[in-house]
N, C-alpha and C. Protein backbone atom coordinates (compact mmCIF):
# COMPACT_ATOMS: atom_id res chain seq x y z
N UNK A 1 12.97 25.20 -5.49
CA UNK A 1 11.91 25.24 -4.51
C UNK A 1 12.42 24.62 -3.21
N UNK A 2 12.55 25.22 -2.05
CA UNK A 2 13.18 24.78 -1.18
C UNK A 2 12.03 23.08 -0.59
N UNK A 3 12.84 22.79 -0.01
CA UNK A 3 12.52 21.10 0.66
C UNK A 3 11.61 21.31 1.99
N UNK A 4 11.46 22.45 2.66
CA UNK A 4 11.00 22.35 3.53
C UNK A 4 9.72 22.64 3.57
N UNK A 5 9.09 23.44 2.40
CA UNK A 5 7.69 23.95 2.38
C UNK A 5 6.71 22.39 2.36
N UNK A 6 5.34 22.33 2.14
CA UNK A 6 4.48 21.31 2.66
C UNK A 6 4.48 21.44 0.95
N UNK A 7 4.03 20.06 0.85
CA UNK A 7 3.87 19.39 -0.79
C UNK A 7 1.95 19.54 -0.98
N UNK A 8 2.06 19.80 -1.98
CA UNK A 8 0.28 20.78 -2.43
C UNK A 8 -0.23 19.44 -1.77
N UNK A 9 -1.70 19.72 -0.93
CA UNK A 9 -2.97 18.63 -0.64
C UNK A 9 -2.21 17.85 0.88
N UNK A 10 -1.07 18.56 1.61
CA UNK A 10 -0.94 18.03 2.49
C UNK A 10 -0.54 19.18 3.71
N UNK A 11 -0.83 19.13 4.89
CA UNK A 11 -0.77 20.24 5.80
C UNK A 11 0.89 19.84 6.42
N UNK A 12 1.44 20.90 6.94
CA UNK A 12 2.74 20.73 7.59
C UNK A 12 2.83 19.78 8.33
N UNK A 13 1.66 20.12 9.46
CA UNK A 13 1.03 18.68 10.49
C UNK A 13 1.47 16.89 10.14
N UNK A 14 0.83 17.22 8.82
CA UNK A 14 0.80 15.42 8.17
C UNK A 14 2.26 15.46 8.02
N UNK A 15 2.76 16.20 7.10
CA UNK A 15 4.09 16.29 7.21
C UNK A 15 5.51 16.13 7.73
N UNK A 16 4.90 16.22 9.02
CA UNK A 16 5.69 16.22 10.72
C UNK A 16 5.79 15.12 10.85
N UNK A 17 4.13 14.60 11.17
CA UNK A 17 3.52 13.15 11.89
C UNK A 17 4.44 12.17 10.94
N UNK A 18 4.84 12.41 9.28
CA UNK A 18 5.23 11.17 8.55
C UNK A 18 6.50 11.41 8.75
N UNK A 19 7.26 12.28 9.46
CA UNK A 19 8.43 12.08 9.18
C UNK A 19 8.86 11.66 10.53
N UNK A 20 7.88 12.12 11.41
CA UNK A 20 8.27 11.26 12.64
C UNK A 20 8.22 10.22 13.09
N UNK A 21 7.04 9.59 12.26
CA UNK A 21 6.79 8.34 12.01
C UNK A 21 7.50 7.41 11.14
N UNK A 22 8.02 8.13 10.21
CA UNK A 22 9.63 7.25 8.96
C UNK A 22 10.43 7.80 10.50
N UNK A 23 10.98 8.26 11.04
CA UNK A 23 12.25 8.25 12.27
C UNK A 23 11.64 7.07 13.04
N UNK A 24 10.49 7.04 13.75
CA UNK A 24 10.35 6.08 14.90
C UNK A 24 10.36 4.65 14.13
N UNK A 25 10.08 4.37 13.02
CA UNK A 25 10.60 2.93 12.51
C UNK A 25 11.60 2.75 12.05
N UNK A 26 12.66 3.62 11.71
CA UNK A 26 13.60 3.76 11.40
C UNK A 26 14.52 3.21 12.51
N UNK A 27 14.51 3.91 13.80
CA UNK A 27 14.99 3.95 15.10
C UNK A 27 14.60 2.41 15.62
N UNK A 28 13.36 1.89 15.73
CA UNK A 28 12.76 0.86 15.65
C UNK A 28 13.73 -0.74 14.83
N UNK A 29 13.78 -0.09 13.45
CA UNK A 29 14.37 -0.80 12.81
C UNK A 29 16.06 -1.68 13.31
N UNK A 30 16.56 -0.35 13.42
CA UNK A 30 18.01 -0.20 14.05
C UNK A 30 18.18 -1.22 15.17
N UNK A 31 16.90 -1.13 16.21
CA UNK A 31 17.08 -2.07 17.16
C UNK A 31 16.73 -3.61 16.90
N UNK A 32 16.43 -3.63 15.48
CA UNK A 32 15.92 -5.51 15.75
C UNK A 32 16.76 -6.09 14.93
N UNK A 33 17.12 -7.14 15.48
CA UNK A 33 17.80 -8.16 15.22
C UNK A 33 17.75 -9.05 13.54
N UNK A 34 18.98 -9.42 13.15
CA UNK A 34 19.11 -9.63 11.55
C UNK A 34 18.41 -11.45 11.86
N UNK A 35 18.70 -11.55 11.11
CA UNK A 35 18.14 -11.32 9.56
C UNK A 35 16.82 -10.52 9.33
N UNK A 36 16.22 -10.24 10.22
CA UNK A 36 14.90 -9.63 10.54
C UNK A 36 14.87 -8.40 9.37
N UNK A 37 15.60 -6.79 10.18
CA UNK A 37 15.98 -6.15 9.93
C UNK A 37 16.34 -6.08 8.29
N UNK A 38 17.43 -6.43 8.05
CA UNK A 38 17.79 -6.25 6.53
C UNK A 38 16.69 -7.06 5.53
N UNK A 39 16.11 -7.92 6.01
CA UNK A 39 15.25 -8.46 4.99
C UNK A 39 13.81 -7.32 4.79
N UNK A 40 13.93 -6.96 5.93
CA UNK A 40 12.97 -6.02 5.82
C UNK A 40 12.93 -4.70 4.91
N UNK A 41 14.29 -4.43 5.76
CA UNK A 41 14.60 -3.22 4.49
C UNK A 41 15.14 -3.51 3.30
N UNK A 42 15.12 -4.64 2.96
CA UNK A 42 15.53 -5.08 1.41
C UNK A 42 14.23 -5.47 1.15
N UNK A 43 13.17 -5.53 1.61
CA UNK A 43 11.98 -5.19 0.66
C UNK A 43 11.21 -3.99 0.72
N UNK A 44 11.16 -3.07 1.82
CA UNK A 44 10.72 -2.01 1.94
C UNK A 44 11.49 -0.81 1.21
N UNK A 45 12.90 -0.71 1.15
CA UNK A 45 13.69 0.51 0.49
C UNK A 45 14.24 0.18 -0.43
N UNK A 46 14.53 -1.34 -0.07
CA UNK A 46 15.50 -1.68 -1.72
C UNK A 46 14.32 -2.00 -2.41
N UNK A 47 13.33 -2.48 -2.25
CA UNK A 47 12.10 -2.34 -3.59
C UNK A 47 12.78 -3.65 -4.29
N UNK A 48 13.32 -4.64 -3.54
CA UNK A 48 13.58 -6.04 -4.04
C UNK A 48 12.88 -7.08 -3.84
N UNK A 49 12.43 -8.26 -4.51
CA UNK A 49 11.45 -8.90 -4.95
C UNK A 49 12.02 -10.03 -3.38
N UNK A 50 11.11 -11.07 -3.41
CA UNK A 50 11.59 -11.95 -2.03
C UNK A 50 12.35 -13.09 -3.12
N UNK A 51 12.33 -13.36 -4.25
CA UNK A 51 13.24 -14.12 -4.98
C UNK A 51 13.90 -13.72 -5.09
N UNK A 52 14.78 -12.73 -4.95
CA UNK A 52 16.26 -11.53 -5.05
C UNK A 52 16.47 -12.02 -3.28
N UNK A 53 15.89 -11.17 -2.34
CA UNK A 53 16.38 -10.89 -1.31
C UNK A 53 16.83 -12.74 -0.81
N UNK A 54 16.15 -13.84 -1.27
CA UNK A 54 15.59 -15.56 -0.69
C UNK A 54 17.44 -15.16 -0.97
N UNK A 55 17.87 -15.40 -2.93
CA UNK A 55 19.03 -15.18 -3.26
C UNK A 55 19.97 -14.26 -2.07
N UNK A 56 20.37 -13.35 -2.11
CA UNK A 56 21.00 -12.98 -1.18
C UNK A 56 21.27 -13.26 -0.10
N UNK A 57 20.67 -14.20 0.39
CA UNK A 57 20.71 -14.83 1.72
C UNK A 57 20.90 -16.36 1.53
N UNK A 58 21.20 -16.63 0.15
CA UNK A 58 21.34 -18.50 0.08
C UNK A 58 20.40 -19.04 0.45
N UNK A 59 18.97 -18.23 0.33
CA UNK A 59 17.66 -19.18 0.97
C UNK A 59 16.60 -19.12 0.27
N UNK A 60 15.35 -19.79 0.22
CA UNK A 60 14.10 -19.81 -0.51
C UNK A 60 13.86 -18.75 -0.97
N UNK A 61 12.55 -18.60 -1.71
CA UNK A 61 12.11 -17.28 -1.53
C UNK A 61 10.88 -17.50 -0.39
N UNK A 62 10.28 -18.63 -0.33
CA UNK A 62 9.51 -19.02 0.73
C UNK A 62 10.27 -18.51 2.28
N UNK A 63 11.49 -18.52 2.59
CA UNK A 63 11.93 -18.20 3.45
C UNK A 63 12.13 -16.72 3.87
N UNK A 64 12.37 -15.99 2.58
CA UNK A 64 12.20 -14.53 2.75
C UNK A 64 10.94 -13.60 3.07
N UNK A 65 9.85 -14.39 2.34
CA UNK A 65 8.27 -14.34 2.47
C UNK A 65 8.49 -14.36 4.08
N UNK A 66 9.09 -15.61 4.47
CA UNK A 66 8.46 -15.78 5.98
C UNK A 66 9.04 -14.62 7.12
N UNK A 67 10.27 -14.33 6.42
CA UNK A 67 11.22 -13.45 7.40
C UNK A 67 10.78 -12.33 7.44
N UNK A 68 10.43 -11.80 6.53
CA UNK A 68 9.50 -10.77 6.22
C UNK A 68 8.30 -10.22 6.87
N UNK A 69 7.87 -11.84 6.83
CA UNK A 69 6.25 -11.43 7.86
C UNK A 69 6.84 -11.28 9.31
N UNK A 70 7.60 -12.07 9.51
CA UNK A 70 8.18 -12.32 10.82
C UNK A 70 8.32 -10.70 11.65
N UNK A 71 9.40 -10.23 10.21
CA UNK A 71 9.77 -8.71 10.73
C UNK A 71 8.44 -7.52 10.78
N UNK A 72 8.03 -7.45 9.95
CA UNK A 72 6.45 -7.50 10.34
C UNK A 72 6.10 -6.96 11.34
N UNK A 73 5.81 -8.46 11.94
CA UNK A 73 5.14 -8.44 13.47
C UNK A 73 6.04 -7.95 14.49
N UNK A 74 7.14 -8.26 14.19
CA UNK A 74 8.22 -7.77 15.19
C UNK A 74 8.15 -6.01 15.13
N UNK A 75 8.25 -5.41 14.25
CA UNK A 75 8.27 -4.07 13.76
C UNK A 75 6.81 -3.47 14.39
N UNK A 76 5.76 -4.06 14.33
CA UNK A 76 4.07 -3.68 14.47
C UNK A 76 4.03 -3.60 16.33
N UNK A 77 4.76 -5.00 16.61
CA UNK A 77 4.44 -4.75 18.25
C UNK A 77 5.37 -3.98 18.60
N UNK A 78 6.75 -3.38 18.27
CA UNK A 78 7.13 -2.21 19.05
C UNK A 78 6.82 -1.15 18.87
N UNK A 79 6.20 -0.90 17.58
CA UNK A 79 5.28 0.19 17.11
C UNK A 79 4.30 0.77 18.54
N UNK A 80 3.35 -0.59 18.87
CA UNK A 80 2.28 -0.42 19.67
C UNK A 80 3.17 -0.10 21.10
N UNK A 81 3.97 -0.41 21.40
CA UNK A 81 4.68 -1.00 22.77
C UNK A 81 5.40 0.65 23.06
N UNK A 82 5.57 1.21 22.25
CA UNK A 82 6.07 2.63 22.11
C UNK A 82 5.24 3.86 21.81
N UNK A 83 4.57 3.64 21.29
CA UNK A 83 3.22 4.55 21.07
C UNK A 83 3.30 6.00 22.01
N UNK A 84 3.14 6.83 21.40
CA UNK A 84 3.20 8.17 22.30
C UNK A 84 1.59 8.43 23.10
């Protein structure tokens, strides 16, 4: 079944909007600054716990929690700051 047709209960439209929307945080992503960045996407894509990611970084997990939120907000206001 090819990849490009629309997945049943969703219009091409929605389709578009989410993939343009996974690119603009993506793109988003790229531009912010670490530890920010990778902690982020080590809980958003790697689907890793903040006691894994705290580990990986030689730090709390309280600290990953925080970096996390941090990236967050950082990620949310360029969201708004870019807005079409």
């Amino acid at each position: 079944m090819p990849e490009d047709l629309p997945e049943e209960g969703r219009s091409l439209e929605q389709q578009i909007t989410d993939r343009d929307s996974s690119f603009r945080v993506h793109v988003l992503l790229h531009g912010m600054e670490e530890p920010f960045r990778e902690v982020f996407e080590l809980r958003i894509f790697g689907e890793l716990s903040f006691r894994q990611i705290g580990t990986i970084f030689g730090k709390t997990e309280n600290w990953a929690r925080v970096t996390y939120h941090r990236a967050r907000l950082k990620l949310r206001e360029r969201m708004e700051k870019t807005a079409p």
